[in-house]
C-alpha atoms as a PDB file:
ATOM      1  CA  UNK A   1     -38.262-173.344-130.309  1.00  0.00           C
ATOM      2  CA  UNK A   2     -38.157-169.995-128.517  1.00  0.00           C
ATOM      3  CA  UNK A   3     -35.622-167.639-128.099  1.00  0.00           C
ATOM      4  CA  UNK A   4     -33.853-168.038-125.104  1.00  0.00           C
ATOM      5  CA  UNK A   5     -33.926-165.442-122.152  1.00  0.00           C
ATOM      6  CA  UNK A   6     -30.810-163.389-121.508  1.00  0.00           C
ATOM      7  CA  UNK A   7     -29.538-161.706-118.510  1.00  0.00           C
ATOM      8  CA  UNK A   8     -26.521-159.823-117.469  1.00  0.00           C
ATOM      9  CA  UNK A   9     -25.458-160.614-113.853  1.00  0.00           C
ATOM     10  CA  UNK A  10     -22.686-158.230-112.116  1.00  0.00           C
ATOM     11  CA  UNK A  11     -20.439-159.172-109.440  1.00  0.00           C
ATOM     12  CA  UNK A  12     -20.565-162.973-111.416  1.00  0.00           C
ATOM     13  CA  UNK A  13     -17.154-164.117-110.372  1.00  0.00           C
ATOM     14  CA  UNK A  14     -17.756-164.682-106.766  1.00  0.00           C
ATOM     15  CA  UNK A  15     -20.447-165.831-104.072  1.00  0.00           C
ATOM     16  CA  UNK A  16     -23.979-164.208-104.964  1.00  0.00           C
ATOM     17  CA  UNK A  17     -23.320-163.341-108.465  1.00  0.00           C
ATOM     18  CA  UNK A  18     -21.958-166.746-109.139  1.00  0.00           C
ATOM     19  CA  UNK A  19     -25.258-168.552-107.624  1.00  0.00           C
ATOM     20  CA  UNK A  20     -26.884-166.596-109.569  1.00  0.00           C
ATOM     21  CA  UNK A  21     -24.987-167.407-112.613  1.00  0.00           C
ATOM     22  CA  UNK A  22     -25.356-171.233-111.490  1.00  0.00           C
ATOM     23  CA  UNK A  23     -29.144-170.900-111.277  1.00  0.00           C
ATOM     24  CA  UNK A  24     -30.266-169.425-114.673  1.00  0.00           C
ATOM     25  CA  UNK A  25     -27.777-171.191-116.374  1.00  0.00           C
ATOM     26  CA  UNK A  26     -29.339-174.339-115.074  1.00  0.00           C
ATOM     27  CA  UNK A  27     -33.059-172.380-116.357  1.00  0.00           C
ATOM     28  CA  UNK A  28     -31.196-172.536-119.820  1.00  0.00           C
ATOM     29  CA  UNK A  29     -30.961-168.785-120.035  1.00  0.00           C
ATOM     30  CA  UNK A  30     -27.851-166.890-122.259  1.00  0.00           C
ATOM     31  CA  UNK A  31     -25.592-165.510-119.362  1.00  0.00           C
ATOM     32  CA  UNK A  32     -23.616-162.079-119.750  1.00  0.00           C
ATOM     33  CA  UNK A  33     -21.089-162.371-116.900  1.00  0.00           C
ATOM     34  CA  UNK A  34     -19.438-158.615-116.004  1.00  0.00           C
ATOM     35  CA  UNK A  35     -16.775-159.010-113.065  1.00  0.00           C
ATOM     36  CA  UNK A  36     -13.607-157.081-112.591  1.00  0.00           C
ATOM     37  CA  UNK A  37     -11.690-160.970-112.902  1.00  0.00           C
ATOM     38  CA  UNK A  38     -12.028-162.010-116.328  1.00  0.00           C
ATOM     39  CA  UNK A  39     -10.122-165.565-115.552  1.00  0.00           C
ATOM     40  CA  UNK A  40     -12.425-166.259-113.232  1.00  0.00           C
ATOM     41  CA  UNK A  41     -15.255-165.361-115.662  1.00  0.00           C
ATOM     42  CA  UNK A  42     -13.588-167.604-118.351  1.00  0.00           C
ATOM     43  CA  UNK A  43     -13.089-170.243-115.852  1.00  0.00           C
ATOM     44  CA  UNK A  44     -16.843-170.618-115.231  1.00  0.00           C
ATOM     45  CA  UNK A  45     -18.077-170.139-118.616  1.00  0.00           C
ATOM     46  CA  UNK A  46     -17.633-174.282-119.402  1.00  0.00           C
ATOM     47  CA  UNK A  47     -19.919-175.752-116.264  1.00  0.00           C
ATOM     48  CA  UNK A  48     -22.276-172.803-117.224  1.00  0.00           C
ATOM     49  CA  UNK A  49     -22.524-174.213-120.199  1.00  0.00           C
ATOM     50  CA  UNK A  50     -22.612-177.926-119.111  1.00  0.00           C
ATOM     51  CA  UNK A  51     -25.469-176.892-116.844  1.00  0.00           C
ATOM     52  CA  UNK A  52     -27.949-175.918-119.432  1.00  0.00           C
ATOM     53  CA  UNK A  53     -27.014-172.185-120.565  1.00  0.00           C
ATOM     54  CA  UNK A  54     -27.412-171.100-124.046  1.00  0.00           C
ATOM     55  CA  UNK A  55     -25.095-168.554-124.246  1.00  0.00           C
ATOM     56  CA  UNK A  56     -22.137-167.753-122.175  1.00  0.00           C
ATOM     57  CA  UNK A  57     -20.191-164.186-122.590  1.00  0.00           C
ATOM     58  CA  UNK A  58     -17.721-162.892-120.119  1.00  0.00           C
ATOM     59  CA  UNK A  59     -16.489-159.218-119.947  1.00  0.00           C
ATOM     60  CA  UNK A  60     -14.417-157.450-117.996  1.00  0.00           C
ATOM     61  CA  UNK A  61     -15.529-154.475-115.948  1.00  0.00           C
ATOM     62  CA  UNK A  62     -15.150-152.678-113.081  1.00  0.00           C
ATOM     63  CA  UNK A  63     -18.229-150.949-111.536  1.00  0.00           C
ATOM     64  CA  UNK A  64     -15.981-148.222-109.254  1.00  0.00           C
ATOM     65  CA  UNK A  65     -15.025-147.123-113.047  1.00  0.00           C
ATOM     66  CA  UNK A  66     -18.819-145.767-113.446  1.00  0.00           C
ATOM     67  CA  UNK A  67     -17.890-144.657-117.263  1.00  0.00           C
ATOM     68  CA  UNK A  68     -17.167-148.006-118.502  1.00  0.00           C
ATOM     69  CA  UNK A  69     -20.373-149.771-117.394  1.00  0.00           C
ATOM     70  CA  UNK A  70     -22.761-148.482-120.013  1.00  0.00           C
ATOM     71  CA  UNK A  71     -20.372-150.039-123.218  1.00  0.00           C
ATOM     72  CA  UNK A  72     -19.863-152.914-121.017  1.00  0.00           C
ATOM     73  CA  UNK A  73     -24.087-153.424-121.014  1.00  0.00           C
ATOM     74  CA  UNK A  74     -24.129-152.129-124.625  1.00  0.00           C
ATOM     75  CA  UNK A  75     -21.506-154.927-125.720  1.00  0.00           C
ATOM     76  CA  UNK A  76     -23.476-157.362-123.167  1.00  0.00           C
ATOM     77  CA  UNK A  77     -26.610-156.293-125.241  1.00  0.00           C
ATOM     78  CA  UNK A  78     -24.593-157.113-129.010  1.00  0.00           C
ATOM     79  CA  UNK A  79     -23.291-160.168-128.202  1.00  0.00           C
ATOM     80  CA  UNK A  80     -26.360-161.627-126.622  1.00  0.00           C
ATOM     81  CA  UNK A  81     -28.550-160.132-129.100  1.00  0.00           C
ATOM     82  CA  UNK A  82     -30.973-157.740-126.232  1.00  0.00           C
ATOM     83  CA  UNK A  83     -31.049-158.154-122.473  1.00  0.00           C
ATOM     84  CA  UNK A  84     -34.012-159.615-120.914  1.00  0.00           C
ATOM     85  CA  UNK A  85     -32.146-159.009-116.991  1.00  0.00           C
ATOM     86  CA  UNK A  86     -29.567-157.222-115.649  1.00  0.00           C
ATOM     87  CA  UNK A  87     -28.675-158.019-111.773  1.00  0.00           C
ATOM     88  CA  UNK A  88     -26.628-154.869-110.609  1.00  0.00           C
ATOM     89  CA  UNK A  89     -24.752-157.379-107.849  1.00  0.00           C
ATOM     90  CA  UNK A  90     -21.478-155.938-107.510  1.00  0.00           C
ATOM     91  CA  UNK A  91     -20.782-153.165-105.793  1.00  0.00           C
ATOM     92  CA  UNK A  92     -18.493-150.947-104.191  1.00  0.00           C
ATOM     93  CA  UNK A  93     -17.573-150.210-100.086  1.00  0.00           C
ATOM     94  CA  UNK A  94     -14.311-148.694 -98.112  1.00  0.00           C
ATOM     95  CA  UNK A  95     -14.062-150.821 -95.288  1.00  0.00           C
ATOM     96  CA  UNK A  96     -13.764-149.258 -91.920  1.00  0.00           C
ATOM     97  CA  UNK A  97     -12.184-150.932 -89.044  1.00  0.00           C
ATOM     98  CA  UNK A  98     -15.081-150.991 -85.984  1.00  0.00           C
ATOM     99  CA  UNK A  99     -15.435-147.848 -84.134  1.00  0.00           C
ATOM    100  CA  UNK A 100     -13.365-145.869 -86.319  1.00  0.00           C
ATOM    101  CA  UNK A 101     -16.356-144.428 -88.514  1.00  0.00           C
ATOM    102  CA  UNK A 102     -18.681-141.299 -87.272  1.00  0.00           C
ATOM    103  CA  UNK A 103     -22.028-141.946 -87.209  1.00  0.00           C
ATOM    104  CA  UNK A 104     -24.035-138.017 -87.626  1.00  0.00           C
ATOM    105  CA  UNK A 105     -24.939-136.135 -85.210  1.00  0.00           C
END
């Protein structure tokens, strides 16, 4: 039997990041789920499982905190034995109410 396929999906909590979760679980692949909600994360983890991945591990990160991501993919990368994926889904934004933001000149 072969090895199965890892990947380490950001944002995994919520809407993309969560399909996406969904999807390679079902393709049997070990999941590293990063998302600033760990519950939610830990929540998951069981279908994940029930759908066909090999491997779930959740950890907590922020991506706004741009110093903890590397040991974040570095502990992603221990526990799941190498990464064959990484999905940089989250992200960061400052929301702006319409018409309030200059455009340049």
């Amino acid at each position: 039997m072969s090895t199965p396929r890892t990947i380490l999906i950001t944002g995994a909590s919520a809407g993309i990041g969560a399909a996406l979760a969904r999807e390679f679980a079902r393709r049997g692949y070990a999941l590293a789920l990063v998302a600033r909600r760990l519950d939610a994360l830990e929540g998951a983890a069981p279908a994940l499982q029930a759908a066909g991945a090999s491997k779930v591990v959740p950890i907590r990160l922020d991506v706004s905190d741009t110093a903890s991501i590397e040991p974040a993919v570095q502990r992603a990368a221990q526990a799941l034995g190498r990464l064959d994926v990484v999905v940089a889904n989250a992200g960061i934004g400052v929301l702006t109410p319409v018409g309030k933001n200059k455009l340049p000149a």
